[in-house]
Protein backbone atom coordinates (compact mmCIF):
# COMPACT_ATOMS: atom_id res chain seq x y z
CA UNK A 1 64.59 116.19 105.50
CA UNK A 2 64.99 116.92 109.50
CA UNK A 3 61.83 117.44 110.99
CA UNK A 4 60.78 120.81 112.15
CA UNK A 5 60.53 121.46 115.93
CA UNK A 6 56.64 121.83 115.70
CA UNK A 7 56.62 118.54 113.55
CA UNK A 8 59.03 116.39 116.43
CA UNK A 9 57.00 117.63 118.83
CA UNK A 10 54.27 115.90 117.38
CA UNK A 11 55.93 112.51 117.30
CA UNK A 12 54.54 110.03 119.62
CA UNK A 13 56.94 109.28 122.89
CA UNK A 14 57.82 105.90 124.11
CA UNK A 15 57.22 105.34 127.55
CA UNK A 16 59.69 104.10 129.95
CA UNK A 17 59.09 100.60 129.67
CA UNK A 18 58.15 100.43 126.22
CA UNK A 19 62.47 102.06 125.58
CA UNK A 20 63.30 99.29 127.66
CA UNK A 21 61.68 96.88 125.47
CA UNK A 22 62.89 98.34 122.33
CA UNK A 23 66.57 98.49 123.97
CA UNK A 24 66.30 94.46 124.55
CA UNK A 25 64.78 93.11 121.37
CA UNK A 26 67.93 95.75 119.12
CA UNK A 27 69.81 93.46 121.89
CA UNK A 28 68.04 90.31 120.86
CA UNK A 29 68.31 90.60 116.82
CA UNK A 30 71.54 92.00 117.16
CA UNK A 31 73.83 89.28 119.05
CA UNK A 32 71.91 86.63 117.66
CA UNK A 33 72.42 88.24 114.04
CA UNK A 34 76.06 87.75 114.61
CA UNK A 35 75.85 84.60 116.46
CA UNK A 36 77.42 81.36 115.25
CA UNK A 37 75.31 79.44 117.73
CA UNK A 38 72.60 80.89 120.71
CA UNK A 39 70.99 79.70 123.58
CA UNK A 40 69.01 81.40 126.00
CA UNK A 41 69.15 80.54 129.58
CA UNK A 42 65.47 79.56 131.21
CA UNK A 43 65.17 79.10 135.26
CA UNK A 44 61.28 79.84 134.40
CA UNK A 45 61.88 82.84 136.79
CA UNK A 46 60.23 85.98 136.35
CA UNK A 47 63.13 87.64 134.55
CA UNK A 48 64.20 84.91 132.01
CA UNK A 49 60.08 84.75 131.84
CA UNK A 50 60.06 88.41 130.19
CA UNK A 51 63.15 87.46 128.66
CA UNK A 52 61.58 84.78 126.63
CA UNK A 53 58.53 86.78 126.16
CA UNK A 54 60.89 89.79 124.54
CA UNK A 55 61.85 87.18 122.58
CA UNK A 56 58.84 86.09 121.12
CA UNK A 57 58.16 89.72 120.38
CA UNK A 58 61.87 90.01 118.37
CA UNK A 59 61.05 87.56 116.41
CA UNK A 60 57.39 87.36 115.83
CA UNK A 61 56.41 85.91 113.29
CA UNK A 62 58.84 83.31 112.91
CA UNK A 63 60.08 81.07 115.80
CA UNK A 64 63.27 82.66 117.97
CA UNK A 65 66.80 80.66 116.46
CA UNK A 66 67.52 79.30 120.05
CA UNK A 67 66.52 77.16 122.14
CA UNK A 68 65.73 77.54 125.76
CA UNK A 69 68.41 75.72 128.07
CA UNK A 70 67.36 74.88 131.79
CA UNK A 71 69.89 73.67 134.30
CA UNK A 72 67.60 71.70 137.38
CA UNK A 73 70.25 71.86 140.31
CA UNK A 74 68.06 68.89 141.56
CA UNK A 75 66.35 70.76 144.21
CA UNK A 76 64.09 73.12 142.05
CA UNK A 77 60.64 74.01 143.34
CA UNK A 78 58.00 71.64 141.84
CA UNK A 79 56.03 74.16 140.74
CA UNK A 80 58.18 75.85 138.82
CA UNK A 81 59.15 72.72 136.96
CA UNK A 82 55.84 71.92 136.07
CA UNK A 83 55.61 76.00 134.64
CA UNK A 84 58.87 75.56 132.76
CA UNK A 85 57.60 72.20 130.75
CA UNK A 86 54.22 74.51 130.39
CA UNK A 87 55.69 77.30 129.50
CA UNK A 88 58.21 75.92 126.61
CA UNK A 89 55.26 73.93 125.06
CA UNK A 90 53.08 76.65 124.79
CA UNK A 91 55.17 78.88 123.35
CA UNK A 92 57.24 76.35 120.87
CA UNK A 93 60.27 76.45 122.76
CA UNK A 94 62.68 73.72 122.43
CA UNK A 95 63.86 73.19 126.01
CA UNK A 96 66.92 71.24 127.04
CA UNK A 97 67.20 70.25 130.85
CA UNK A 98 71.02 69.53 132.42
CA UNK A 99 71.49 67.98 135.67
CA UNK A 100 74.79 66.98 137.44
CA UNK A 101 73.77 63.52 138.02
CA UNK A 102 76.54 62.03 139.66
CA UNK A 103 75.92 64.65 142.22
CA UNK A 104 72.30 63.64 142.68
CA UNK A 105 73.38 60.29 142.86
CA UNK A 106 76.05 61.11 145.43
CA UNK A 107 73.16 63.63 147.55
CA UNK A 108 74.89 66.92 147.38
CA UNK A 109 72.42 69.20 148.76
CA UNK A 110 72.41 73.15 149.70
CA UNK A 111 72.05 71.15 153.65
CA UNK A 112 75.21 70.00 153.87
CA UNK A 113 77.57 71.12 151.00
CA UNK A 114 77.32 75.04 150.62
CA UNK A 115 79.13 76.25 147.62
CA UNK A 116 80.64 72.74 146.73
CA UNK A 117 76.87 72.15 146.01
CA UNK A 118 76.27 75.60 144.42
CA UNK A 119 79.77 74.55 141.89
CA UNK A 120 78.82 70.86 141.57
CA UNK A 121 74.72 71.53 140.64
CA UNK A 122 74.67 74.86 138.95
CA UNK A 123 78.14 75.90 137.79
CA UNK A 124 79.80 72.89 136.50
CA UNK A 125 76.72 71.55 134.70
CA UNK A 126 76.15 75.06 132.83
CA UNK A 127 80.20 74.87 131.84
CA UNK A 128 79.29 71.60 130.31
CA UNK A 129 76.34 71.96 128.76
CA UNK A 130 77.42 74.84 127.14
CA UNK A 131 80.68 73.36 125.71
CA UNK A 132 78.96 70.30 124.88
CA UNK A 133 75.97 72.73 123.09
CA UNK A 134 79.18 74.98 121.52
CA UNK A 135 76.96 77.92 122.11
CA UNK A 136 79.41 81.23 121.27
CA UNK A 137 76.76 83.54 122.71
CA UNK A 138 74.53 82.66 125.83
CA UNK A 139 71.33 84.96 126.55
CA UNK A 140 70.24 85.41 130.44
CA UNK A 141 67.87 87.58 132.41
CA UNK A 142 70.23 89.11 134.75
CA UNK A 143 69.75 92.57 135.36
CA UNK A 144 72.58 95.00 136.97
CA UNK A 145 69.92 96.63 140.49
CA UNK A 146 70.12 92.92 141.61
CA UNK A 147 73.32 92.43 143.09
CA UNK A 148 76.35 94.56 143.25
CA UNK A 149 78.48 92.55 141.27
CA UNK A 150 76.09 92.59 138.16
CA UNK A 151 76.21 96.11 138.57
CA UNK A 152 79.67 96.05 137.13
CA UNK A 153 78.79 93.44 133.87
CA UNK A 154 78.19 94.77 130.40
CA UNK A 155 75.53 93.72 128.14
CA UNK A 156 77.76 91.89 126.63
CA UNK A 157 79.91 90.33 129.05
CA UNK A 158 83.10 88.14 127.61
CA UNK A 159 83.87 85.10 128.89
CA UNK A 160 87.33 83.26 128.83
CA UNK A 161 87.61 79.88 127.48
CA UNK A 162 86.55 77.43 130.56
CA UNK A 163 83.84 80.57 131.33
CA UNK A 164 85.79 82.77 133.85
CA UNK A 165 85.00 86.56 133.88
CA UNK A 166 87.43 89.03 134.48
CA UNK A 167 85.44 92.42 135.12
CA UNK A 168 88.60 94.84 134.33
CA UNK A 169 88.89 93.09 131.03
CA UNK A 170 84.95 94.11 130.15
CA UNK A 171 84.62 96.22 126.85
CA UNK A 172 82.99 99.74 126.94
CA UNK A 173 79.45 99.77 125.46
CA UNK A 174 79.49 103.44 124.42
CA UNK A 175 76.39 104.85 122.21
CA UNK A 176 74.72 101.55 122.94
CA UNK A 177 77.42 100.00 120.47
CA UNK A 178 77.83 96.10 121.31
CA UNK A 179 80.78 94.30 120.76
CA UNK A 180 80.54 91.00 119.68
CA UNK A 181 83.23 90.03 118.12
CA UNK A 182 84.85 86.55 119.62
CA UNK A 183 88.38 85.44 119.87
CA UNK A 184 88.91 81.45 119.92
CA UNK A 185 87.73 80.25 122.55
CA UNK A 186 85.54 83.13 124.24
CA UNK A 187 82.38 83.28 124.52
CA UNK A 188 79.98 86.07 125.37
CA UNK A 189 76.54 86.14 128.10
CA UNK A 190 74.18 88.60 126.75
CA UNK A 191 71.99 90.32 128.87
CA UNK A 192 69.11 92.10 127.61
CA UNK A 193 67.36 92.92 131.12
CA UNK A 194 70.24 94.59 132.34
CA UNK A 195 68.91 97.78 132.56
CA UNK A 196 66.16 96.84 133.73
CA UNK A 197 64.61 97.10 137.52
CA UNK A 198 62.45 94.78 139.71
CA UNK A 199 59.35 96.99 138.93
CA UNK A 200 60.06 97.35 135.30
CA UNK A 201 59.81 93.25 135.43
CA UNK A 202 56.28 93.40 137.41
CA UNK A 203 54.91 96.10 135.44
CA UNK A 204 55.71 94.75 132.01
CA UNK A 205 54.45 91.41 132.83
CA UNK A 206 51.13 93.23 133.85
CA UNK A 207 50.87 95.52 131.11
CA UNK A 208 51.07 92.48 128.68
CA UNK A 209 49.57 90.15 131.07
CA UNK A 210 52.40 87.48 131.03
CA UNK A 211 51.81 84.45 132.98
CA UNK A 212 54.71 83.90 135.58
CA UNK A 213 55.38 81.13 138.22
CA UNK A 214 52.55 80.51 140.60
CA UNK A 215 55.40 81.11 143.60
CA UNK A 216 55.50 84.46 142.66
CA UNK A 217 52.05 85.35 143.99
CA UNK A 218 50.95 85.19 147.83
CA UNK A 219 49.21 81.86 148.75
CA UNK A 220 48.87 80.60 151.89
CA UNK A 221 51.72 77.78 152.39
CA UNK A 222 53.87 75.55 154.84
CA UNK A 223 56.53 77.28 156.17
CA UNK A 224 59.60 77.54 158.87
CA UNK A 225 61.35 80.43 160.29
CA UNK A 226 64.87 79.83 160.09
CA UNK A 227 67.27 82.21 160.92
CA UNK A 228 64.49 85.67 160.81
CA UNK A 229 63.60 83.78 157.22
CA UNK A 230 60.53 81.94 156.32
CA UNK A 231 61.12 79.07 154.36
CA UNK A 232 58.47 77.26 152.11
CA UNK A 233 58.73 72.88 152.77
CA UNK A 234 58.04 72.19 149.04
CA UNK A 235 59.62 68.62 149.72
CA UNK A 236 58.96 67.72 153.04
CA UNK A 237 60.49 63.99 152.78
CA UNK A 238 63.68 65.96 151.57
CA UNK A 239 63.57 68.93 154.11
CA UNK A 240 66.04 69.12 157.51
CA UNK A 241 64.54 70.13 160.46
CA UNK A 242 66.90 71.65 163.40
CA UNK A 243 65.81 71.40 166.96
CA UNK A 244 62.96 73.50 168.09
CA UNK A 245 61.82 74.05 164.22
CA UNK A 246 58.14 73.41 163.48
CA UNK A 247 56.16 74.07 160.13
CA UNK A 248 53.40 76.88 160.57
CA UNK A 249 51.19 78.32 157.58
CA UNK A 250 51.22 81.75 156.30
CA UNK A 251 50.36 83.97 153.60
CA UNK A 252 53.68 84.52 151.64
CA UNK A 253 55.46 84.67 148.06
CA UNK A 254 58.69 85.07 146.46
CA UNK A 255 60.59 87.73 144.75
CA UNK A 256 63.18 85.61 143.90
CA UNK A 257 63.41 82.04 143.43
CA UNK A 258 66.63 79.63 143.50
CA UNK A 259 66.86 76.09 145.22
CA UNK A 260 63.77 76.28 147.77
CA UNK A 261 66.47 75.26 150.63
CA UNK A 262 67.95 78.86 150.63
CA UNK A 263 65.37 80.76 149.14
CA UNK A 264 63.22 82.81 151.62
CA UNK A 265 59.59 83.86 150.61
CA UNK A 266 58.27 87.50 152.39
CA UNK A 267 54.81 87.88 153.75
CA UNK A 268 52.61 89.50 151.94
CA UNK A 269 49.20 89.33 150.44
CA UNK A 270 50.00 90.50 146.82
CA UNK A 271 47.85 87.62 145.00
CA UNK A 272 47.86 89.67 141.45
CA UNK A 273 50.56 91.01 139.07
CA UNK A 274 48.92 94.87 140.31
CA UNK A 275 49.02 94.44 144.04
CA UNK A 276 52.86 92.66 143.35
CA UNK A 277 54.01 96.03 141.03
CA UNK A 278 52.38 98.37 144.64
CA UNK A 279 54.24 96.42 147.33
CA UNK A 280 56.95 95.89 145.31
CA UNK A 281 57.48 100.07 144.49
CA UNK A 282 57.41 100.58 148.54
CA UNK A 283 59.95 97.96 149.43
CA UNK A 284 62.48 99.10 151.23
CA UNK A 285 64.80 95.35 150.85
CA UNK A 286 66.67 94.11 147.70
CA UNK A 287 65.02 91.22 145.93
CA UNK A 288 68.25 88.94 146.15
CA UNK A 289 68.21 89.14 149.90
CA UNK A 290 65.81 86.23 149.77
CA UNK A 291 68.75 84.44 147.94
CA UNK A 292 70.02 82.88 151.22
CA UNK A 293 72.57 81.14 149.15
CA UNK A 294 74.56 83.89 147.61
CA UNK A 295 76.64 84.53 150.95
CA UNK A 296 76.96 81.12 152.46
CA UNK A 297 79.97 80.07 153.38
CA UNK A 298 81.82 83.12 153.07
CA UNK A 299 80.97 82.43 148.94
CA UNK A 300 80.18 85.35 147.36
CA UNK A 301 77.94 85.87 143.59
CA UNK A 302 81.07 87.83 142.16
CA UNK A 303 83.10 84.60 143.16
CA UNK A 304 80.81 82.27 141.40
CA UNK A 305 80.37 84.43 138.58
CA UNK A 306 84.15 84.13 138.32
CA UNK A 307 84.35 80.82 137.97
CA UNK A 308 81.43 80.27 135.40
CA UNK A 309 78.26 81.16 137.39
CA UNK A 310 75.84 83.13 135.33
């Protein structure tokens, strides 16, 4: 029977975030429904945090049919390392960690080898560890306000076989309809957060009081301007001092976090998930501008993404 207007009216709404969270765990239990085999990307950043958290949620009470894949580009924060082994045990993750190790072994660093590093530590060990995994449907946090070229990938983005993405051969997503079928070869990156904004990220993890990387909240720490950036020394045996350069200490956190090389923290003083959500609403700067990394070289993220960056 179709409800009367007096009766709809009297239907409870969903709030903004909690549609967003509906939207990703239909995404969730959908794609993995028709999965052959799953995996869910983890940097332990604050996206693929939620992410994992969403999927806790989807598939409460049993244990989410994936497990969490990490790829360590050898030049991770601690920290964050230490919250991803935390976080997967907690939860009853299973977590699998891929390195390029022949590139450790040779010392490619974000120093000295721009995007040959970014293709040799990140890229080329996801390609592999996905083919060796045969995953036909990888999950990731990325959302589409981050970066201009996400703003043009579907929720279910195709990949070729050897993980290139065309944009102009995306499908449409009309009605909130997902695609999903496969042809040899293909693959498809599923991203459930793509609707999603930096606030929506902050304010969910405070409404549900999700723990998230201690980088993520202001501490006082050692740092170099480099560039109009402050950089965090989280290795200081490993770090590369140019002329003139010398380590001060000040109150700062991240917004983003990638290899701490070419990852810039902001001042700030936002020690708590409520004081982040605040500053965050009156920033003025994109998130990803701390991602030092994404332009070097003359690189660009569409580029990567091309050739098998997430």
């Amino acid at each position: 029977m179709k409800p009367t207007e007096s009766s709809a009216a009297q239907l409870p709404r969903m709030s903004h975030l909690e549609r967003l969270e509906s939207e990703a765990i239909h995404i969730l239990r959908e794609v993995v429904a028709e999965a052959r085999n799953s995996v869910m990307l983890f940097s332990a950043g604050k996206d693929s945090t939620v992410m994992a958290h969403l999927a806790l949620r989807a598939f409460y009470r049993g244990k989410p049919p994936f497990p969490l894949l990490h790829i360590d580009s050898t030049w991770e924060f601690g920290s964050l390392l230490t919250f991803r082994d935390s976080f997967a045990r907690d939860h009853g993750f299973d977590l699998i960690v891929r390195a390029n190790e022949e590139g450790r072994a040779a010392g490619l660093s974000p120093f000295d080898h721009g995007e040959r590093y970014t293709s040799a530590m990140r890229t080329e060990p996801l390609k592999v560890a996905l083919d060796q995994g045969g995953y036909d449907v990888i999950l990731g946090g990325a959302r589409r306000d981050e970066e201009k070229s996400r703003a043009k990938e579907r929720i279910v983005s195709i990949r070729s076989a050897g993980h290139g993405w065309v944009p102009r051969q995306q499908r449409p997503e009309l009605w909130h309809l997902y695609n999903t079928r496969l042809a040899p070869g293909q693959s498809a990156r599923v991203l459930p957060l793509s609707n999603w904004t930096e606030a929506d990220i902050w304010s969910y993890a405070l409404l549900h009081h999700i723990p998230l990387a201690p980088l993520y909240f202001a501490q006082v720490r050692p740092v170099i301007e480099r560039d109009g950036a402050w950089l965090v020394i989280d290795d200081p045996a490993r770090m590369r001092f140019k002329a003139g350069e010398a380590t001060s200490e000040r109150s700062v956190r991240f917004r983003t976090l990638g290899c701490w090389p070419v990852t810039a923290a902001v001042e700030s003083q936002a020690a708590d998930l409520f004081s982040i959500v605040r500053e965050t609403l009156g920033a003025a700067n994109s998130e990803r501008q701390g991602r030092i990394g994404d332009s070097e070289d003359g690189g660009s993220l569409e580029q990567k993404k091309r050739e098998g960056y997430f």
